[in-house]
Structure formats: C-alpha cells, structure tokens
Protein backbone atom coordinates (compact mmCIF):
# COMPACT_ATOMS: atom_id res chain seq x y z
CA UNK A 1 133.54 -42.76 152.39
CA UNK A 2 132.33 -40.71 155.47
CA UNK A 3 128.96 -39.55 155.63
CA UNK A 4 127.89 -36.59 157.51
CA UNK A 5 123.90 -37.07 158.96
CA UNK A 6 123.21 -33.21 160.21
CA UNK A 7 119.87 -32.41 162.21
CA UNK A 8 119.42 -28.28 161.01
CA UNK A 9 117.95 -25.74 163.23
CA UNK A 10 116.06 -22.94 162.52
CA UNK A 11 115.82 -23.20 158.85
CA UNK A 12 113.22 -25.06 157.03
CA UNK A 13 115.38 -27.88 155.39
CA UNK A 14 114.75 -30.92 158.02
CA UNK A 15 117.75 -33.11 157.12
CA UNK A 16 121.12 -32.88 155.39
CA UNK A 17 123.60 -35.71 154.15
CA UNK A 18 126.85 -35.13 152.86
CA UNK A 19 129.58 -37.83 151.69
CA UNK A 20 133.01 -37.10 151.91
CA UNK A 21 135.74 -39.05 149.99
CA UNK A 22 139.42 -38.59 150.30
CA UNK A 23 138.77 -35.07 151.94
CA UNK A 24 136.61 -33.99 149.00
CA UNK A 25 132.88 -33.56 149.01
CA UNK A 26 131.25 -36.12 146.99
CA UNK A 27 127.41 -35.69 147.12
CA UNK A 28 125.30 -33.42 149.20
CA UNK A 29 121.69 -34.45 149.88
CA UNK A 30 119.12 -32.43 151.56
CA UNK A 31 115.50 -32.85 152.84
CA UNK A 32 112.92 -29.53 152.46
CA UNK A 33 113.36 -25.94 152.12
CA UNK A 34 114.00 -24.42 148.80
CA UNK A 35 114.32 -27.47 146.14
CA UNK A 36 116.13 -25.16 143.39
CA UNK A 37 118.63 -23.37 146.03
CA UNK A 38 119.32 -26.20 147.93
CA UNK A 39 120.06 -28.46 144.27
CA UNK A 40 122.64 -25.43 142.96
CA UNK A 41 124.68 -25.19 146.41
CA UNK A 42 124.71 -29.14 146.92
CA UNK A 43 125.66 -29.23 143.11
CA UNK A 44 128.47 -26.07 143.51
CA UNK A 45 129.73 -28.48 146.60
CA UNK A 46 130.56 -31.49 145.14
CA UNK A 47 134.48 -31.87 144.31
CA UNK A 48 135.09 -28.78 147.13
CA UNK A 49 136.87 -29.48 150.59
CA UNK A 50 134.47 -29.34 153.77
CA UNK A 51 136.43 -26.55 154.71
CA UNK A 52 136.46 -24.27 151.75
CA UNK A 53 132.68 -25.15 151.96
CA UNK A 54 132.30 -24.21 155.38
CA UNK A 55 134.23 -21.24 155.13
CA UNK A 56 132.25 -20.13 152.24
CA UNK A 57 129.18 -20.57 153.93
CA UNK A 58 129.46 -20.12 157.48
CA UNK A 59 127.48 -16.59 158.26
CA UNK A 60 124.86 -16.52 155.89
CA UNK A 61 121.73 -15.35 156.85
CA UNK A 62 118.59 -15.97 156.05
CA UNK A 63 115.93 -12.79 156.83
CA UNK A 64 115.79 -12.09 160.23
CA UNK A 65 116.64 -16.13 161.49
CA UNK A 66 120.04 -15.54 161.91
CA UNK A 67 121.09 -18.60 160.33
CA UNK A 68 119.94 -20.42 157.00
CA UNK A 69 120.76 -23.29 154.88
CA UNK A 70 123.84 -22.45 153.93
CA UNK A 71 125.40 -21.59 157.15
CA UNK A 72 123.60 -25.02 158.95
CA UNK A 73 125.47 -27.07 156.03
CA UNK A 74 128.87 -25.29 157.38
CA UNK A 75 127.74 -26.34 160.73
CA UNK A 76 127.17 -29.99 159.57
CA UNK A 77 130.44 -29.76 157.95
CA UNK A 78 132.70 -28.38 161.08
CA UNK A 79 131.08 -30.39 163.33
CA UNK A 80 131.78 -34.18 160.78
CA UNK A 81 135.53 -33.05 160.49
C-alpha cells in the first residue's frame, strides 16, 4: 500500500493522507477544515482511481481562494502518482 502525506495550501485543512492499493483509493484521511465535507468526499473516494479523483476534483474553488479542499486533494493525488 502507498500512502500519499500532502502539505495543502491555502485552504484550511492542514494535512491530508490518502492510501492507495492496487491503483484504487483505499482510505482518505484529513486534518481541519470542514469535518462533514471533508468525511463525504474522503468517503465518495474510497474504491475510485487517483485519477478519476483528481480529475473530478481538480478546479474547484473555494470563494475567492482560488483553490479549496477538493482541488488540494487532486493536487496530493497528481503529485503521489
């Protein structure tokens, strides 16, 4: 199993985890931001390729920041491939 230890920026979530089996997302894990949000997407990941998932993702804004959540877990997931 691969794990994928991403640093965000610009968002409020401060750490995100993701284990990748057999080129299938396994478990997403993610420290701050918005608990219920960031528990449905991490839960809607799980059995998904890292690249349908970044794909999906990648883009999303959040406000005005010009990146959120979403799109930083697309970055974690490009740049672990």
């Amino acid at each position: 199993m691969q794990t994928i230890s991403y640093q965000p920026k610009g968002v409020c979530s401060r750490h995100m985890e993701i284990d990748v089996e057999d080129g299938v997302i396994q478990a997403v894990r993610i420290e701050g931001g918005c608990d219920g949000n960031l528990q449905g997407i991490a839960s809607l990941l799980v059995g998904m390729t890292p690249e349908e998932a970044a794909r999906r993702m990648e883009g999303i804004h959040c406000g005005s920041k010009g990146t959120s959540c979403p799109d930083q877990l697309a970055h974690a997931l490009k740049g672990g491939l």
